[in-house]
Every structure is written in structure tokens, then in C-alpha cells.
N, C-alpha and C. Protein backbone atom coordinates (compact mmCIF):
# COMPACT_ATOMS: atom_id res chain seq x y z
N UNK A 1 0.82 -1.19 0.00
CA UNK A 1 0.00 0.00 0.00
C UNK A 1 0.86 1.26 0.00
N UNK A 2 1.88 1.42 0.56
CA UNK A 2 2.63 2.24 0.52
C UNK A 2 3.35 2.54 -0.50
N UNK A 3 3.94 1.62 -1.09
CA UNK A 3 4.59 1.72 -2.23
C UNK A 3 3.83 2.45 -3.46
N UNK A 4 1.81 2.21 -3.61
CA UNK A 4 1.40 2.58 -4.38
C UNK A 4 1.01 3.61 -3.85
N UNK A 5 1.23 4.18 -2.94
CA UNK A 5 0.75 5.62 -2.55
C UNK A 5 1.84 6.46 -2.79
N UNK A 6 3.30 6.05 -2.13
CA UNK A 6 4.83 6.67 -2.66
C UNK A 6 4.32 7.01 -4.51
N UNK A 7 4.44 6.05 -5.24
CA UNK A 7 4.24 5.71 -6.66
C UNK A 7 3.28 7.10 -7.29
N UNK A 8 2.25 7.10 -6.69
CA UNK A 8 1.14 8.38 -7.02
C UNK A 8 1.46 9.48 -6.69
N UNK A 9 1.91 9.62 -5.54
CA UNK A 9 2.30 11.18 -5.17
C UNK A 9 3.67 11.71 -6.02
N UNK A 10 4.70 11.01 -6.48
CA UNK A 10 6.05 10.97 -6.77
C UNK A 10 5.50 11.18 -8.44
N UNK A 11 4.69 10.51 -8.65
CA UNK A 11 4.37 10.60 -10.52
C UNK A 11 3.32 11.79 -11.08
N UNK A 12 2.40 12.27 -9.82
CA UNK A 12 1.32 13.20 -10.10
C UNK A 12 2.96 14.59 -10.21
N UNK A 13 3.86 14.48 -9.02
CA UNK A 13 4.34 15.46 -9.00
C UNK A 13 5.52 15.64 -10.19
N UNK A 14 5.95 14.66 -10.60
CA UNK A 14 6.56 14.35 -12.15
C UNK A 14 5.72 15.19 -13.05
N UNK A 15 4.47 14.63 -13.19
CA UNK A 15 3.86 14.84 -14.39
C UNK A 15 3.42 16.15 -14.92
N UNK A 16 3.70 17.42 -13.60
CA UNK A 16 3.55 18.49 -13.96
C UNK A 16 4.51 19.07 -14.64
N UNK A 17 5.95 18.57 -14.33
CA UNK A 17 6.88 19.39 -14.96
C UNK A 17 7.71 18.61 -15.84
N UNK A 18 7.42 17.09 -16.11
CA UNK A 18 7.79 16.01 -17.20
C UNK A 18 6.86 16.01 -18.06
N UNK A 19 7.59 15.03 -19.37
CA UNK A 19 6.76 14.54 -20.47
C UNK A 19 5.80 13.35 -19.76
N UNK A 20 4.87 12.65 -19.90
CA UNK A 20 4.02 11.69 -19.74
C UNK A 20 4.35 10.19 -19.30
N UNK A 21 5.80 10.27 -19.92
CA UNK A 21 6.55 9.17 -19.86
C UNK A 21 7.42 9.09 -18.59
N UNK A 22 7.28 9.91 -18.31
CA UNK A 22 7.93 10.29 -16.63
C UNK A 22 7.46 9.88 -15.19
N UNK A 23 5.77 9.05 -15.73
CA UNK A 23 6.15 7.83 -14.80
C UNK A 23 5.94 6.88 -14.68
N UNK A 24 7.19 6.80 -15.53
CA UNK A 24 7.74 5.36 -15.30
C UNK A 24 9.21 5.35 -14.02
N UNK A 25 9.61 6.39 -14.51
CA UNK A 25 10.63 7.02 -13.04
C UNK A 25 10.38 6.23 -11.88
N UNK A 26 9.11 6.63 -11.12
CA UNK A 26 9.00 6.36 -9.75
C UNK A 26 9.21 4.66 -9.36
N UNK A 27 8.28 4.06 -10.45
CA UNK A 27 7.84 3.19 -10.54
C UNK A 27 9.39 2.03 -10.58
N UNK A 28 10.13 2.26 -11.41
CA UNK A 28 11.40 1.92 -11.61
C UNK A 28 12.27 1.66 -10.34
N UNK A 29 12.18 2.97 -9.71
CA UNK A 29 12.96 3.75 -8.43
C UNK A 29 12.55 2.97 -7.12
N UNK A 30 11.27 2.82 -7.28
CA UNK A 30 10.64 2.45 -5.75
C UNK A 30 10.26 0.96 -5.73
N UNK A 31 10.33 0.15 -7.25
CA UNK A 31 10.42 -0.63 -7.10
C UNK A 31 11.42 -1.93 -6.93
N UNK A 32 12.61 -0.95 -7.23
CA UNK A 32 14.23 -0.86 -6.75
C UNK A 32 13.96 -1.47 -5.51
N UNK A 33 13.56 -0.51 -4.61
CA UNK A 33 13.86 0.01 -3.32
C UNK A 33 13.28 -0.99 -2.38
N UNK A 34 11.71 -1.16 -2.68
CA UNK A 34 10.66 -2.06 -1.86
C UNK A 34 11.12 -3.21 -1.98
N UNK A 35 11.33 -3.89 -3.19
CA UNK A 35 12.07 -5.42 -3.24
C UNK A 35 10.90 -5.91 -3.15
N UNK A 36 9.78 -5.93 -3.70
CA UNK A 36 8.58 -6.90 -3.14
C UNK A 36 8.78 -7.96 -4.40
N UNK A 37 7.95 -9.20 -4.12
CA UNK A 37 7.81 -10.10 -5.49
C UNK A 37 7.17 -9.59 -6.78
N UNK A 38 7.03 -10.37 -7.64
CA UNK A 38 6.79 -10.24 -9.29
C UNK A 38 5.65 -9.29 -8.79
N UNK A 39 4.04 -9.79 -8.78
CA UNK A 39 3.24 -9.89 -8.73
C UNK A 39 3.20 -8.93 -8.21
N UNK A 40 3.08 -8.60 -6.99
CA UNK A 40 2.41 -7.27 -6.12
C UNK A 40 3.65 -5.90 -6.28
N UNK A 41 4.72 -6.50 -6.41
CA UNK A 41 5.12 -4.65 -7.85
C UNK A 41 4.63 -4.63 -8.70
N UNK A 42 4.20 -5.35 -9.66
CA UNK A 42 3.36 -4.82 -10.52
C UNK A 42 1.65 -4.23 -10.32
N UNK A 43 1.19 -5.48 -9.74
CA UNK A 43 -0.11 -4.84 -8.88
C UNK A 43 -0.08 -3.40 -8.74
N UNK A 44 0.70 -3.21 -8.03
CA UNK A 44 0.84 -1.85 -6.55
C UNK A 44 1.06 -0.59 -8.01
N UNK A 45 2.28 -0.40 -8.88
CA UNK A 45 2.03 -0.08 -9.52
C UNK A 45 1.71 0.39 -10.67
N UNK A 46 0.95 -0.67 -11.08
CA UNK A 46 0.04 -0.62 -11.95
C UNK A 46 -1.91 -0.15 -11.17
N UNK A 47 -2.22 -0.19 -9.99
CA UNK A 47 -3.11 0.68 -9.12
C UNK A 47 -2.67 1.91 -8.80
N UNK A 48 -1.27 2.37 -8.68
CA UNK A 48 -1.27 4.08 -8.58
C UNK A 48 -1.71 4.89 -9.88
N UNK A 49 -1.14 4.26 -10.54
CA UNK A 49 -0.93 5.13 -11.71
C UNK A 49 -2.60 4.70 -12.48
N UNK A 50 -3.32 3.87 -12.61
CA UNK A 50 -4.92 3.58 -12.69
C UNK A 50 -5.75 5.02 -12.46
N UNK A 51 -5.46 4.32 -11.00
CA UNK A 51 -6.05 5.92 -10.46
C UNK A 51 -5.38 7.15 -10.57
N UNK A 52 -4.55 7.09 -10.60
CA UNK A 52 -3.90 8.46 -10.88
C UNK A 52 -4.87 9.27 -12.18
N UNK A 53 -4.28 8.76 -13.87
CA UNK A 53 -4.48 8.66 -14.34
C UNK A 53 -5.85 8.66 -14.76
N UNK A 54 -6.96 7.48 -14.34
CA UNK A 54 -7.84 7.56 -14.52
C UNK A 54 -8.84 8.38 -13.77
N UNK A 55 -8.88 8.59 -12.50
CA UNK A 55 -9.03 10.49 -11.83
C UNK A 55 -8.69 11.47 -12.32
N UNK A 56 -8.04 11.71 -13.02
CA UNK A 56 -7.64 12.63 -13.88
C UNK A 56 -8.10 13.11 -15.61
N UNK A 57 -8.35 12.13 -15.66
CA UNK A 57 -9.19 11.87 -16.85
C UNK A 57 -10.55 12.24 -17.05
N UNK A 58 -11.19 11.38 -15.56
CA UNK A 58 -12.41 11.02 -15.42
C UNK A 58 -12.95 12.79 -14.96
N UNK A 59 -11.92 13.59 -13.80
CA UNK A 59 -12.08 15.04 -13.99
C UNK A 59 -12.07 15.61 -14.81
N UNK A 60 -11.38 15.64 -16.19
CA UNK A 60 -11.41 16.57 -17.33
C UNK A 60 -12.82 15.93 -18.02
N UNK A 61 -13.17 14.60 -18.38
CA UNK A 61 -14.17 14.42 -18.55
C UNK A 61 -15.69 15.53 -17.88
N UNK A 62 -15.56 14.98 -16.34
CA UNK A 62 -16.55 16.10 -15.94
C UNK A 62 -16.88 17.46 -16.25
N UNK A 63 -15.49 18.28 -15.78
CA UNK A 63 -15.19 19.15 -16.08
C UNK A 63 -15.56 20.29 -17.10
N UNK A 64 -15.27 19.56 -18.61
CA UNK A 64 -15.76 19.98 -19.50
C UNK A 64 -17.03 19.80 -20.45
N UNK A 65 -17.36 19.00 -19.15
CA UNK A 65 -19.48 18.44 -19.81
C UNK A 65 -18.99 17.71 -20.64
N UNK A 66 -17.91 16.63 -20.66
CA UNK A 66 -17.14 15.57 -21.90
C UNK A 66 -17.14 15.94 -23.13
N UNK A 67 -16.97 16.90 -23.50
CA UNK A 67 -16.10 17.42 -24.80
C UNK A 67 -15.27 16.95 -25.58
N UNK A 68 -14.61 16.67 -24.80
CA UNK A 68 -13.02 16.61 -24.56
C UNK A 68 -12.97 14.81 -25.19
N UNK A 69 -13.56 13.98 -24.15
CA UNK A 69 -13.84 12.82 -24.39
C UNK A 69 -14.31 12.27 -25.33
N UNK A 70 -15.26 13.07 -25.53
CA UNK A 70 -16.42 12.51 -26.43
C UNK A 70 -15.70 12.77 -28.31
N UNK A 71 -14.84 13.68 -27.97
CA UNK A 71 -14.61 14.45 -29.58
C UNK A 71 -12.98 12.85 -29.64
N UNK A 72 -12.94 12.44 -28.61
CA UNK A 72 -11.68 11.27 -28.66
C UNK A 72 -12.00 10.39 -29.09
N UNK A 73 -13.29 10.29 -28.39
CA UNK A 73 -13.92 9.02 -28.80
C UNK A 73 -14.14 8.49 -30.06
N UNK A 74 -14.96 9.76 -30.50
CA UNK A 74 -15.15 9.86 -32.38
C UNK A 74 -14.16 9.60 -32.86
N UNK A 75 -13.00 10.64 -32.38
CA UNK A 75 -12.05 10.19 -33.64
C UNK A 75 -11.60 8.53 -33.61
N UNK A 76 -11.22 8.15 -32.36
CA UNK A 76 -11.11 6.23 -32.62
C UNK A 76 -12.05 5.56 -32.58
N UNK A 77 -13.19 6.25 -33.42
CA UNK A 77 -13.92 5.20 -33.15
C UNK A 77 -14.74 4.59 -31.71
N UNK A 78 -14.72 4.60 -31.38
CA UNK A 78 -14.67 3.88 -29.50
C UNK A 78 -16.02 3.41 -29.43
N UNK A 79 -16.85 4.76 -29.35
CA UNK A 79 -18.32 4.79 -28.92
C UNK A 79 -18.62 5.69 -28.07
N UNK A 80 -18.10 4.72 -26.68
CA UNK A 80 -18.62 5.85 -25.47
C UNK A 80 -17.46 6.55 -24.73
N UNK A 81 -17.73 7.44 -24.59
CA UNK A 81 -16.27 8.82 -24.26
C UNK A 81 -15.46 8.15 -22.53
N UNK A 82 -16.79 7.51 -22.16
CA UNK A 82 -15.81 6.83 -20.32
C UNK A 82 -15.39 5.80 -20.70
N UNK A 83 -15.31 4.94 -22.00
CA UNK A 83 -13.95 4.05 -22.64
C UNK A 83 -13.10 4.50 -22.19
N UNK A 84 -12.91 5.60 -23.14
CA UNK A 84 -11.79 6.94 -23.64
C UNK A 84 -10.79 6.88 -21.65
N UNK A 85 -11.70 7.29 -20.77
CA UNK A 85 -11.26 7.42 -19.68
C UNK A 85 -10.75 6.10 -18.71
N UNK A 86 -10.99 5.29 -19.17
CA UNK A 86 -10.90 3.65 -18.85
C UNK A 86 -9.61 3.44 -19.49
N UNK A 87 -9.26 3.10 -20.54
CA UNK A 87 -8.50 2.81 -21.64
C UNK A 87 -7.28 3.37 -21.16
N UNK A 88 -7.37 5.29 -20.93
CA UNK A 88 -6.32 6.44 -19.95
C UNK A 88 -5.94 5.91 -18.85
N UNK A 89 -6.95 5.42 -18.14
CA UNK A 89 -6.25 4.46 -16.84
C UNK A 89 -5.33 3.84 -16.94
N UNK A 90 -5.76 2.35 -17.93
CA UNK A 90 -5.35 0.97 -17.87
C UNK A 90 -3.92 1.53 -18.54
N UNK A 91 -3.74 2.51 -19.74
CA UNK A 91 -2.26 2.71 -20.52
C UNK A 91 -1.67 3.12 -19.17
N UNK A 92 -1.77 4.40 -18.50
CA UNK A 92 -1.19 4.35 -17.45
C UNK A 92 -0.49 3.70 -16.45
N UNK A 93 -1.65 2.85 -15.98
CA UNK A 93 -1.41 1.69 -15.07
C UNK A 93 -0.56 0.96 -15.86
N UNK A 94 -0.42 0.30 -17.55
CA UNK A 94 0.60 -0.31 -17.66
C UNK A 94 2.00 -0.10 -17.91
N UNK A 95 1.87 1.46 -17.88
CA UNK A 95 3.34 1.65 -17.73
C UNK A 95 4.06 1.70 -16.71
N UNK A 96 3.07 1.82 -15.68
CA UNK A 96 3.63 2.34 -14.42
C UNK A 96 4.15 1.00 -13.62
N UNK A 97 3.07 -0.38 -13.88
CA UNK A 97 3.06 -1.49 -13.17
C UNK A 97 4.06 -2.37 -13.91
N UNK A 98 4.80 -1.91 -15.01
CA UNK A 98 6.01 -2.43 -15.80
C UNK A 98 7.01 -1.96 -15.24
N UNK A 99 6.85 -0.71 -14.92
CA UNK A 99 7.99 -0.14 -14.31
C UNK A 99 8.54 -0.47 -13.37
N UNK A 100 7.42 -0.74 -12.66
CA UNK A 100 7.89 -1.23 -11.12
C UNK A 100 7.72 -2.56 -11.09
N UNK A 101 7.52 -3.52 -12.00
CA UNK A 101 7.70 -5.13 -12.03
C UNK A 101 9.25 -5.18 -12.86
N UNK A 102 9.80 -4.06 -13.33
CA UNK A 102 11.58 -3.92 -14.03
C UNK A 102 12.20 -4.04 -12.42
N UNK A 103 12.05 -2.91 -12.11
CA UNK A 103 12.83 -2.25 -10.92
C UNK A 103 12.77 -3.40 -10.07
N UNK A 104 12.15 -4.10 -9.59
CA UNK A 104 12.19 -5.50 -8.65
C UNK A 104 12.74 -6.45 -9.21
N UNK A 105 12.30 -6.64 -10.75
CA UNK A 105 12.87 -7.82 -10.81
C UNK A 105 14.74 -7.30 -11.51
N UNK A 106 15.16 -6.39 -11.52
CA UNK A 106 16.64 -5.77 -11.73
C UNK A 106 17.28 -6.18 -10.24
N UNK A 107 16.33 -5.85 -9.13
CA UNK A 107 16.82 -6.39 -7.57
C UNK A 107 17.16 -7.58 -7.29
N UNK A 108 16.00 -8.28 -7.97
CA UNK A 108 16.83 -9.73 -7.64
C UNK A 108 17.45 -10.75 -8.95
N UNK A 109 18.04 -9.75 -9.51
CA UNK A 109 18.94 -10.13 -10.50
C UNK A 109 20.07 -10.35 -9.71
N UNK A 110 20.84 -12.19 -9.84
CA UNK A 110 21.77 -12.05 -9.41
C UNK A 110 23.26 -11.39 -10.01
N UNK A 111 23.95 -11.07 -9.52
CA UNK A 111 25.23 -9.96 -9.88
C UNK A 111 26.35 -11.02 -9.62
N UNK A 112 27.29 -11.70 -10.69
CA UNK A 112 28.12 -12.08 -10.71
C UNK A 112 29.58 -10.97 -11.51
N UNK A 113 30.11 -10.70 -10.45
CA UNK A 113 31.70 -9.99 -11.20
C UNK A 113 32.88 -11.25 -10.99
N UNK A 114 32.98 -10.93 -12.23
CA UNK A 114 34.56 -12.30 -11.84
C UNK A 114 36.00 -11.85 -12.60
């Protein structure tokens, strides 16, 4: 839980002054750090960045009486514009929950120097 809360706060605050791709950073970093197994680094985050992401979305959606969404939607095709905001999640979440399933599994990479 911590790790995906570290993960959200560390990437919302990236994302104001990075490109999009910036978090993958945290995710990398903290999943370094935590050492947890396969599975629940990726879990953990791949759920910050969900919500991150998809709160964020799902606000500009509101926001602009879905405009915004809806004119996305059209252009791919989709249908319904809270796809559009679903879809924003899950890309999110999978960059983020890659990131931090690298960073763990780089940890228990064993290190032979000879």
C-alpha cells in the first residue's frame, strides 16, 4: 500500500513538470527500493498510476461536460467517451506497473563480477 501511494504522489508530482513518460521514473525507483515479489510490484504499480491517471481523466471528462472525451472518442472510433477514460487508466497503469515489475525484478537479478 505504501509503495502505491509513494508511486502516485512521486508521478502526479513528475507529471507536472515532465513529459508523460515520466512515470515510469517512480515506478522503476521504488520498485528498486521495496524489493517486493513479481506480482504485487506490478499490482501496486500498476493501481497508482490507474487511479492516478484515470481520476484525472475522469475530472477533465466532468469538467468539460465531456467534450473533450467525447470528440476522442469519435475520432477512434470507441463509442462511449468513459472508454476513452478507462482505456487512460489501464495505458497508465501499464506503464507504471512495468515499471515497477523492471525495478524488482533488476533487484533480484543475481550480480556475478569475476
Amino acid at each position: 500500500m505504501l509503495l502505491s501511494a509513494l508511486i502516485l504522489i512521486t508521478a502526479f508530482l513528475l507529471n507536472l513538470f515532465l513529459p508523460w513518460w515520466s512515470i515510469a521514473i517512480p515506478g522503476l525507483i521504488l520498485g528498486y527500493y521495496f524489493n517486493e515479489q513479481a506480482l504485487p510490484s506490478f499490482a501496486w504499480g500498476f493501481l497508482a498510476l490507474f487511479l492516478l491517471w484515470g481520476g484525472q481523466s475522469l475530472y477533465i471528462h466532468i469538467a468539460n461536460e465531456a467534450i473533450l472525451s467525447t470528440r476522442i472518442a469519435e475520432m477512434l472510433s470507441i463509442g462511449s467517451p468513459l472508454l476513452v477514460v478507462l482505456i487512460t487508466g489501464v495505458i497508465g497503469g501499464l506503464v507504471s506497473g512495468l515499471a515497477t515489475l523492471t525495478g524488482s525484478l533488476v533487484r533480484e537479478t543475481p550480480r556475478k563480477f569475476e
